[in-house]
Protein backbone atom coordinates (compact mmCIF):
# COMPACT_ATOMS: atom_id res chain seq x y z
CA UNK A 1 124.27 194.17 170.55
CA UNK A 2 122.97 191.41 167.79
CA UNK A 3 125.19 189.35 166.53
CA UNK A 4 125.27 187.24 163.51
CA UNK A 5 127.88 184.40 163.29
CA UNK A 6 129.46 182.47 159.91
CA UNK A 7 132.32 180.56 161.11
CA UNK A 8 132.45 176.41 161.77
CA UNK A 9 133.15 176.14 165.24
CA UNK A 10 134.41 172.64 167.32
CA UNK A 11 130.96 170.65 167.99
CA UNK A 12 130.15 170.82 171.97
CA UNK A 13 127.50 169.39 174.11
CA UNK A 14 123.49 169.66 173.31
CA UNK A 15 122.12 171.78 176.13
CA UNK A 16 119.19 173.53 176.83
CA UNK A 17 116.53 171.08 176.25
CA UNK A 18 118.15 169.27 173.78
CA UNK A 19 119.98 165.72 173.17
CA UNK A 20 123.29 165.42 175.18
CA UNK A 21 125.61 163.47 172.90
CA UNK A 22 128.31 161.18 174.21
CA UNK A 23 132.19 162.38 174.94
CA UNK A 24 133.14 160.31 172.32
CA UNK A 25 131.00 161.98 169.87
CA UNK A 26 132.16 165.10 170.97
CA UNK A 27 135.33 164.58 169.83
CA UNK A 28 135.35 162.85 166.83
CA UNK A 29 133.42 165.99 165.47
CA UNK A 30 135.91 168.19 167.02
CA UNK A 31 139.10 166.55 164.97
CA UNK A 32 136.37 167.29 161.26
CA UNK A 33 135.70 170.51 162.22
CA UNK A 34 139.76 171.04 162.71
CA UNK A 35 140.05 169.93 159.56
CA UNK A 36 137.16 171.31 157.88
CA UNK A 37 137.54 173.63 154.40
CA UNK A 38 136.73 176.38 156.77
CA UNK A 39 139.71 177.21 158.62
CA UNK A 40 140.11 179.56 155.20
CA UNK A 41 137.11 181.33 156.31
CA UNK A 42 137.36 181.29 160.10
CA UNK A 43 140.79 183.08 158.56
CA UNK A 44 139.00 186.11 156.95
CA UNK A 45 136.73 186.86 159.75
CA UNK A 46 139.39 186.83 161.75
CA UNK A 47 141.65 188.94 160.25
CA UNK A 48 139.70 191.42 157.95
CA UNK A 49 139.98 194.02 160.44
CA UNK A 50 143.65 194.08 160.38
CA UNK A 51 143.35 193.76 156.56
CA UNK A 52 141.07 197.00 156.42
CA UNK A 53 142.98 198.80 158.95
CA UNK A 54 145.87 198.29 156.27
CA UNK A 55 144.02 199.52 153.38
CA UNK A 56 143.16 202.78 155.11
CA UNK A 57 146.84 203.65 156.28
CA UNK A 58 148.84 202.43 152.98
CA UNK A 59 146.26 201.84 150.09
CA UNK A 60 146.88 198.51 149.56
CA UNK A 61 143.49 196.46 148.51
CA UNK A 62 141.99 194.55 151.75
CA UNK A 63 140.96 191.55 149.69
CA UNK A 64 144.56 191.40 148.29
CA UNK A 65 146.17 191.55 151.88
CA UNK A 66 143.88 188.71 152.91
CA UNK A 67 144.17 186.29 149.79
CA UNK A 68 148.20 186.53 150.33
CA UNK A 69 147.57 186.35 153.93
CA UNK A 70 145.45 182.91 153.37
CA UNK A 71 147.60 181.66 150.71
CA UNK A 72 151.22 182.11 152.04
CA UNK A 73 149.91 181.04 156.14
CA UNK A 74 147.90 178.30 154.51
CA UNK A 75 144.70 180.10 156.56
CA UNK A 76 147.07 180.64 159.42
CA UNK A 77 147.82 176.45 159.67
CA UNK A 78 151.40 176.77 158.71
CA UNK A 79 154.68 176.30 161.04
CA UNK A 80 156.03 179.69 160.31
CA UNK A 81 152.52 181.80 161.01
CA UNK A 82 151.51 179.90 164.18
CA UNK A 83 155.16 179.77 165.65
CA UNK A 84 156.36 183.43 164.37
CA UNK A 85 153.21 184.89 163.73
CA UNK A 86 154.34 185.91 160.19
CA UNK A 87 151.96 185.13 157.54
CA UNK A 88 153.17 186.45 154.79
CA UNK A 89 156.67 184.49 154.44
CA UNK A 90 158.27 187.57 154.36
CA UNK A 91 162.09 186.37 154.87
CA UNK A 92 164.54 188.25 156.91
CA UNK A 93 167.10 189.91 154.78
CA UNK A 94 169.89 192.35 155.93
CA UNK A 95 167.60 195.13 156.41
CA UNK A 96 165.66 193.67 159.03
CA UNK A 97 167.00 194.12 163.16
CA UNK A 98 164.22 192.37 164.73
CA UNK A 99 163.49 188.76 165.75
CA UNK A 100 164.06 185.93 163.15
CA UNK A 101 163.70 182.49 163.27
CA UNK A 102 165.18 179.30 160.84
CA UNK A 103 163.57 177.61 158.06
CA UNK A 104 163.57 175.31 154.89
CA UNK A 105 162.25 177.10 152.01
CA UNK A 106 162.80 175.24 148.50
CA UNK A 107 165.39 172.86 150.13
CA UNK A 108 167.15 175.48 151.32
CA UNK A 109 168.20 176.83 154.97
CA UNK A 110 166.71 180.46 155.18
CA UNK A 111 166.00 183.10 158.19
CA UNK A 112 162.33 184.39 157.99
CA UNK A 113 160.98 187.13 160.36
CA UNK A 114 159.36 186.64 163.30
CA UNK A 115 156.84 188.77 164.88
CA UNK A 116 155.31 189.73 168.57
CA UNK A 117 151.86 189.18 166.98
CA UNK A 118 149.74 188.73 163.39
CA UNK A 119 149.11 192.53 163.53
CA UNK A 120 152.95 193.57 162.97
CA UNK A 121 153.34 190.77 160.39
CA UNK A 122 150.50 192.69 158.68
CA UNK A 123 152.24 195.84 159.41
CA UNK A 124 155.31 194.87 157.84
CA UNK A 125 153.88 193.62 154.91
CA UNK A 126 152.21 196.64 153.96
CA UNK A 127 155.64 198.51 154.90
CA UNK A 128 157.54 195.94 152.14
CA UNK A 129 155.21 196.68 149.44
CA UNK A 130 155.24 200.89 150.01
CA UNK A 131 158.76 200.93 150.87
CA UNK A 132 160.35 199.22 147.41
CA UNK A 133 160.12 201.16 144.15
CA UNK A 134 159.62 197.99 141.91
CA UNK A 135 155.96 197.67 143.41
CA UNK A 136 155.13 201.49 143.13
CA UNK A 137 153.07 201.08 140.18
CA UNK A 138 150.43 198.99 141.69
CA UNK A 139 149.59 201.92 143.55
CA UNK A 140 148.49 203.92 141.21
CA UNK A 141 145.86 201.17 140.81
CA UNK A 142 142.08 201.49 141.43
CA UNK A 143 141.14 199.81 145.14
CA UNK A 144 138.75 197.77 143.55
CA UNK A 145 141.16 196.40 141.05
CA UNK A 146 142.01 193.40 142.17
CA UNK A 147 142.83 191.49 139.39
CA UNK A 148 145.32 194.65 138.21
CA UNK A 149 147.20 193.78 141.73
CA UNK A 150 147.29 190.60 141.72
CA UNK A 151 148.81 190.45 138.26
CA UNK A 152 151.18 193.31 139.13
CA UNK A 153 152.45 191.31 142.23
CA UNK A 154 153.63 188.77 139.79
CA UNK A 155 154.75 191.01 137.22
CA UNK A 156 156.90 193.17 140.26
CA UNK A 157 158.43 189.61 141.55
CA UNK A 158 156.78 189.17 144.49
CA UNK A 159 156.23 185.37 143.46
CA UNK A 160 158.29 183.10 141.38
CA UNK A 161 154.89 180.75 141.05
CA UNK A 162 153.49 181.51 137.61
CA UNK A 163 150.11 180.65 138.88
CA UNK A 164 150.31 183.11 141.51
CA UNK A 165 148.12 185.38 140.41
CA UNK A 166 145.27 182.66 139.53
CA UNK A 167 145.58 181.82 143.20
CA UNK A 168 145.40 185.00 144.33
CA UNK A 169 142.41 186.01 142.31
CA UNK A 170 140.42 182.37 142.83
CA UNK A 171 140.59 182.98 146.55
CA UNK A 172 139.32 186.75 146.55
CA UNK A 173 136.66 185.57 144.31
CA UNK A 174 135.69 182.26 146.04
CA UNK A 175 135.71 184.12 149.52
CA UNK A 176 134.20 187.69 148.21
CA UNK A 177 136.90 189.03 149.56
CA UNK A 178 136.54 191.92 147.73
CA UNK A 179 133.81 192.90 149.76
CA UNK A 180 136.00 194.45 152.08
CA UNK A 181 137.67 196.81 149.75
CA UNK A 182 134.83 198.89 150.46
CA UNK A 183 134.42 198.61 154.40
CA UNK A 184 136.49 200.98 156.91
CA UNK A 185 137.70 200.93 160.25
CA UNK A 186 134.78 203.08 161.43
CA UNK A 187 132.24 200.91 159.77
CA UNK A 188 133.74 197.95 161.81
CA UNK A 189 134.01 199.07 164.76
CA UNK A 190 130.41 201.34 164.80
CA UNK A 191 129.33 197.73 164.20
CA UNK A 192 130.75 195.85 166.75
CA UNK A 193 130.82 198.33 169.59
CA UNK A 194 133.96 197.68 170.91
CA UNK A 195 137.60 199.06 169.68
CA UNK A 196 139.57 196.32 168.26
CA UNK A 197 143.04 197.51 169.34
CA UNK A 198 141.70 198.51 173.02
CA UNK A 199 140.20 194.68 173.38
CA UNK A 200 143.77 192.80 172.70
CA UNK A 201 145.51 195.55 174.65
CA UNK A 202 143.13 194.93 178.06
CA UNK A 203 142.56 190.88 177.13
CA UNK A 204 146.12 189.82 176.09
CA UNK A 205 143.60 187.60 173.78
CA UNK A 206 143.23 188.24 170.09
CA UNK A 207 139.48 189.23 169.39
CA UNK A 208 137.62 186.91 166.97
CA UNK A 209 134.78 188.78 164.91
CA UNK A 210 131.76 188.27 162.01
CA UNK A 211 129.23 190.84 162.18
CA UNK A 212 129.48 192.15 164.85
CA UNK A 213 130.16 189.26 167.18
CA UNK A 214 132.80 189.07 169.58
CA UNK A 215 134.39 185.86 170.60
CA UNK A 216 137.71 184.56 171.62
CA UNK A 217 139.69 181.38 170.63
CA UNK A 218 140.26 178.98 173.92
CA UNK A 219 143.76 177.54 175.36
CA UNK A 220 144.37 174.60 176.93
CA UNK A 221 144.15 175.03 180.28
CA UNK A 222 141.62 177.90 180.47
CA UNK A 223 138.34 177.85 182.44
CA UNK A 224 135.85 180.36 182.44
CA UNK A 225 137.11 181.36 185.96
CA UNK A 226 140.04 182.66 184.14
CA UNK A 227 138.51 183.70 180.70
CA UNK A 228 135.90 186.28 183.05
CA UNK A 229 139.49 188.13 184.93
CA UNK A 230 141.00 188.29 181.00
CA UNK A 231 137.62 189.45 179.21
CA UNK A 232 136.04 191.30 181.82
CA UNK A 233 133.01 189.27 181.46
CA UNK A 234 131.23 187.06 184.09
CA UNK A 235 131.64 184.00 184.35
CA UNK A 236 127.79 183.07 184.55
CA UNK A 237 127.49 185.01 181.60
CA UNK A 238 130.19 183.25 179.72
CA UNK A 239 128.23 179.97 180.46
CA UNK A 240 124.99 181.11 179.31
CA UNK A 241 126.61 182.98 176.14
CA UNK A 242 127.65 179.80 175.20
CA UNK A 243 125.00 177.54 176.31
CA UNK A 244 127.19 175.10 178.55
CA UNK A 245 127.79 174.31 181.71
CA UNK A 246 129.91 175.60 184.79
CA UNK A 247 132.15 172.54 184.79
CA UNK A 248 132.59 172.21 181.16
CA UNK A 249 136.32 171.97 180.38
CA UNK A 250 137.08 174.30 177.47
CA UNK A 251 139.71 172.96 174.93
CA UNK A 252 141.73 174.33 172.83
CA UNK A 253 139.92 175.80 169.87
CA UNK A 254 136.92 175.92 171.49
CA UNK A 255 135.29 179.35 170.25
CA UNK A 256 134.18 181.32 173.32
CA UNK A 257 131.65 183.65 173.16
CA UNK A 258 131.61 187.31 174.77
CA UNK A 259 128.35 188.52 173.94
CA UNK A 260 124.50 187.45 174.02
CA UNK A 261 124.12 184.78 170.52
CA UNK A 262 121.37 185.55 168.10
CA UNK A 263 117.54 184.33 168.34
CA UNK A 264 117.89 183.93 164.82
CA UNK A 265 119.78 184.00 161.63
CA UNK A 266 119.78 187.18 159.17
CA UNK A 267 117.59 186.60 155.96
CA UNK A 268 120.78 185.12 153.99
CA UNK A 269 121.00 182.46 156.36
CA UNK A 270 117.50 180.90 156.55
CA UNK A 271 118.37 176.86 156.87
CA UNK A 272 121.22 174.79 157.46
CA UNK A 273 121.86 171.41 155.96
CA UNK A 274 123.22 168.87 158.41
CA UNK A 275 127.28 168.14 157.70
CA UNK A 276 128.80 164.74 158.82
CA UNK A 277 129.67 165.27 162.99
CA UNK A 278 127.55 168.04 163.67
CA UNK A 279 125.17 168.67 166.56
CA UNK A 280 122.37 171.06 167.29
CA UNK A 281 124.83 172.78 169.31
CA UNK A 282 127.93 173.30 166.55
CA UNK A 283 125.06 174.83 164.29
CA UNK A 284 124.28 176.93 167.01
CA UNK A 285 127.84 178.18 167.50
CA UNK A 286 128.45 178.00 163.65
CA UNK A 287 125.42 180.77 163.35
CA UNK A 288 125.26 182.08 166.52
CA UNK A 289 122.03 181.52 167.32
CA UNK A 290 121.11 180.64 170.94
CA UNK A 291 120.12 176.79 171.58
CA UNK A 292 116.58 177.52 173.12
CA UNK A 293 115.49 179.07 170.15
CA UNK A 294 117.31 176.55 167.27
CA UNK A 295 115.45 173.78 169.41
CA UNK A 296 112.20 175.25 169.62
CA UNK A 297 112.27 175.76 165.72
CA UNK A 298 113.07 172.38 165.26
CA UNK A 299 111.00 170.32 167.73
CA UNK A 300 111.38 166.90 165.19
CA UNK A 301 115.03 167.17 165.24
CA UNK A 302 115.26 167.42 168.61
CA UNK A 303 113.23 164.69 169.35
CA UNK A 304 114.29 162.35 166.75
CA UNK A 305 117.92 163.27 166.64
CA UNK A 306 119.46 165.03 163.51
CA UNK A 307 121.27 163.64 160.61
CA UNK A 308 122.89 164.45 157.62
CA UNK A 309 121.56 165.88 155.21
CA UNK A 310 118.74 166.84 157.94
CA UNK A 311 117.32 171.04 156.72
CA UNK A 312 117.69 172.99 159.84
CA UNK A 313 115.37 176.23 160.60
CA UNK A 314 117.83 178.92 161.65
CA UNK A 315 115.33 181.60 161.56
């Protein structure tokens, strides 16, 4: 399968042919990248399948779902979505008999729900939006409208934040999230090749996706002895996917691939321009485009070292 990828990964070693750079290096641009603007899209890619699967089974807008989603998890970097896995701050009233968990909200003590994984907090979200009458109107919205649901969200008291629906609609537009009000299920998964829900059943591992490609987010701990049993890919092939080394000790957020990168970008993608702390090898990762290739179309930065503001030929 080709894959195209759009996502700012943690910067890695120089390989094939190229520079090495220094441990030291290595790291500093791992701690930018951690902190880079685009955990907010490494969020959408992530979870627009979830968001679409929503859409189809209870109408509610995709790029809605995703701009709450992003907003209310802070792009999945908050306490309660990376401890609880709920990412919409949905609280846990007396309706609710599953897990909860304790936390301040507004200087107050309060019990929020807490879920086996980011799919049921999804799940439930859609399920608290169908299931209460004060937010049946926004049903009987257009898909595409949404500007009509992020207003009505306000208007039904979902938020007390007057500004809620500004935020709401700034992220949808700055992220095109809107774009996947018109993609399905089938679309997603003709174009990857491989059943979402099947891969996390079989891998334990939340699947990672942009276009197709198929990667995974590393623990500590992991080696890609371990990754091959959980992903049912060879280890060799792991290596080479991701243009390292056998003994290269993964780290936590390193972004593993699972499939073959790209020899180039698409045609919306034709150059990169050099960001403070990245190498040859984080563009690679960051478009999935395999490191022979990004080195062969850019013999002068290879031999001269890049820089920033250096232009980059991805295709």
């Amino acid at each position: 399968m080709k894959f195209t990828h759009l996502l700012i990964t943690l910067a890695l070693f120089t390989l094939i042919g190229c520079s090495s750079h220094k441990k030291g290096a290595t790291t500093q641009a791992a701690k930018s990248y951690s902190q880079a603007r685009d955990d907010y899209e490494r969020y959408v890619l992530t979870y627009y399948p979830i968001a679409v699967e929503q859409m189809e089974k209870h109408n509610i807008p995709a790029s809605i779902t995703l701009a709450q989603g992003l907003l209310e998890s802070g792009a999945g970097k908050s306490k309660l979505s990376r401890t609880s896995n709920n990412h919409f701050g949905i609280k846990a009233d007396k309706s609710w008999n599953g897990k909860r968990t304790s936390a301040m909200d507004n200087g107050r003590l309060c019990y929020f729900r807490k879920y086996e994984n980011v799919r049921d907090s999804y799940e439930d979200h859609s399920k608290f939006l169908v299931n209460r009458r004060r937010y049946a109107f926004l049903f009987k919205l257009d898909n595409d409208d949404y500007k009509g649901w992020a207003k009505g969200l306000k208007k039904a008291g979902y938020a007390e934040d007057p500004a809620y629906p500004g935020k709401l609609i700034s992220l949808i537009e700055r992220y095109e999230l809107y774009r996947y009000d018109g993609y399905t299920m089938k679309k997603i998964k003709k174009s990857d090749g491989v059943a979402f829900e099947n891969y996390e059943k079989n891998s334990g591992r939340t699947i990672y996706r942009s276009n197709g490609l198929l990667y995974i987010i590393g623990n500590t701990g992991d080696t890609f002895k371990s990754l091959s049993k959980e992903v049912g890919v060879s280890r060799r092939k792991l290596v080479k996917y991701n243009d390292l080394y056998p003994d290269y000790i993964i780290k936590a957020g390193d972004i593993i691939y699972l499939e073959k990168k790209n020899n180039k970008t698409g045609k919306g993608h034709p150059t990169h321009i050099v960001q403070q702390g990245e190498s040859l090898h984080s563009i690679s990762q960051k478009y999935g485009v395999r490191m022979e290739k990004l080195c062969k179309r850019n013999a002068q930065a290879v031999e001269n070292g890049i820089k920033v503001g250096d232009i980059i030929k991805l295709r």
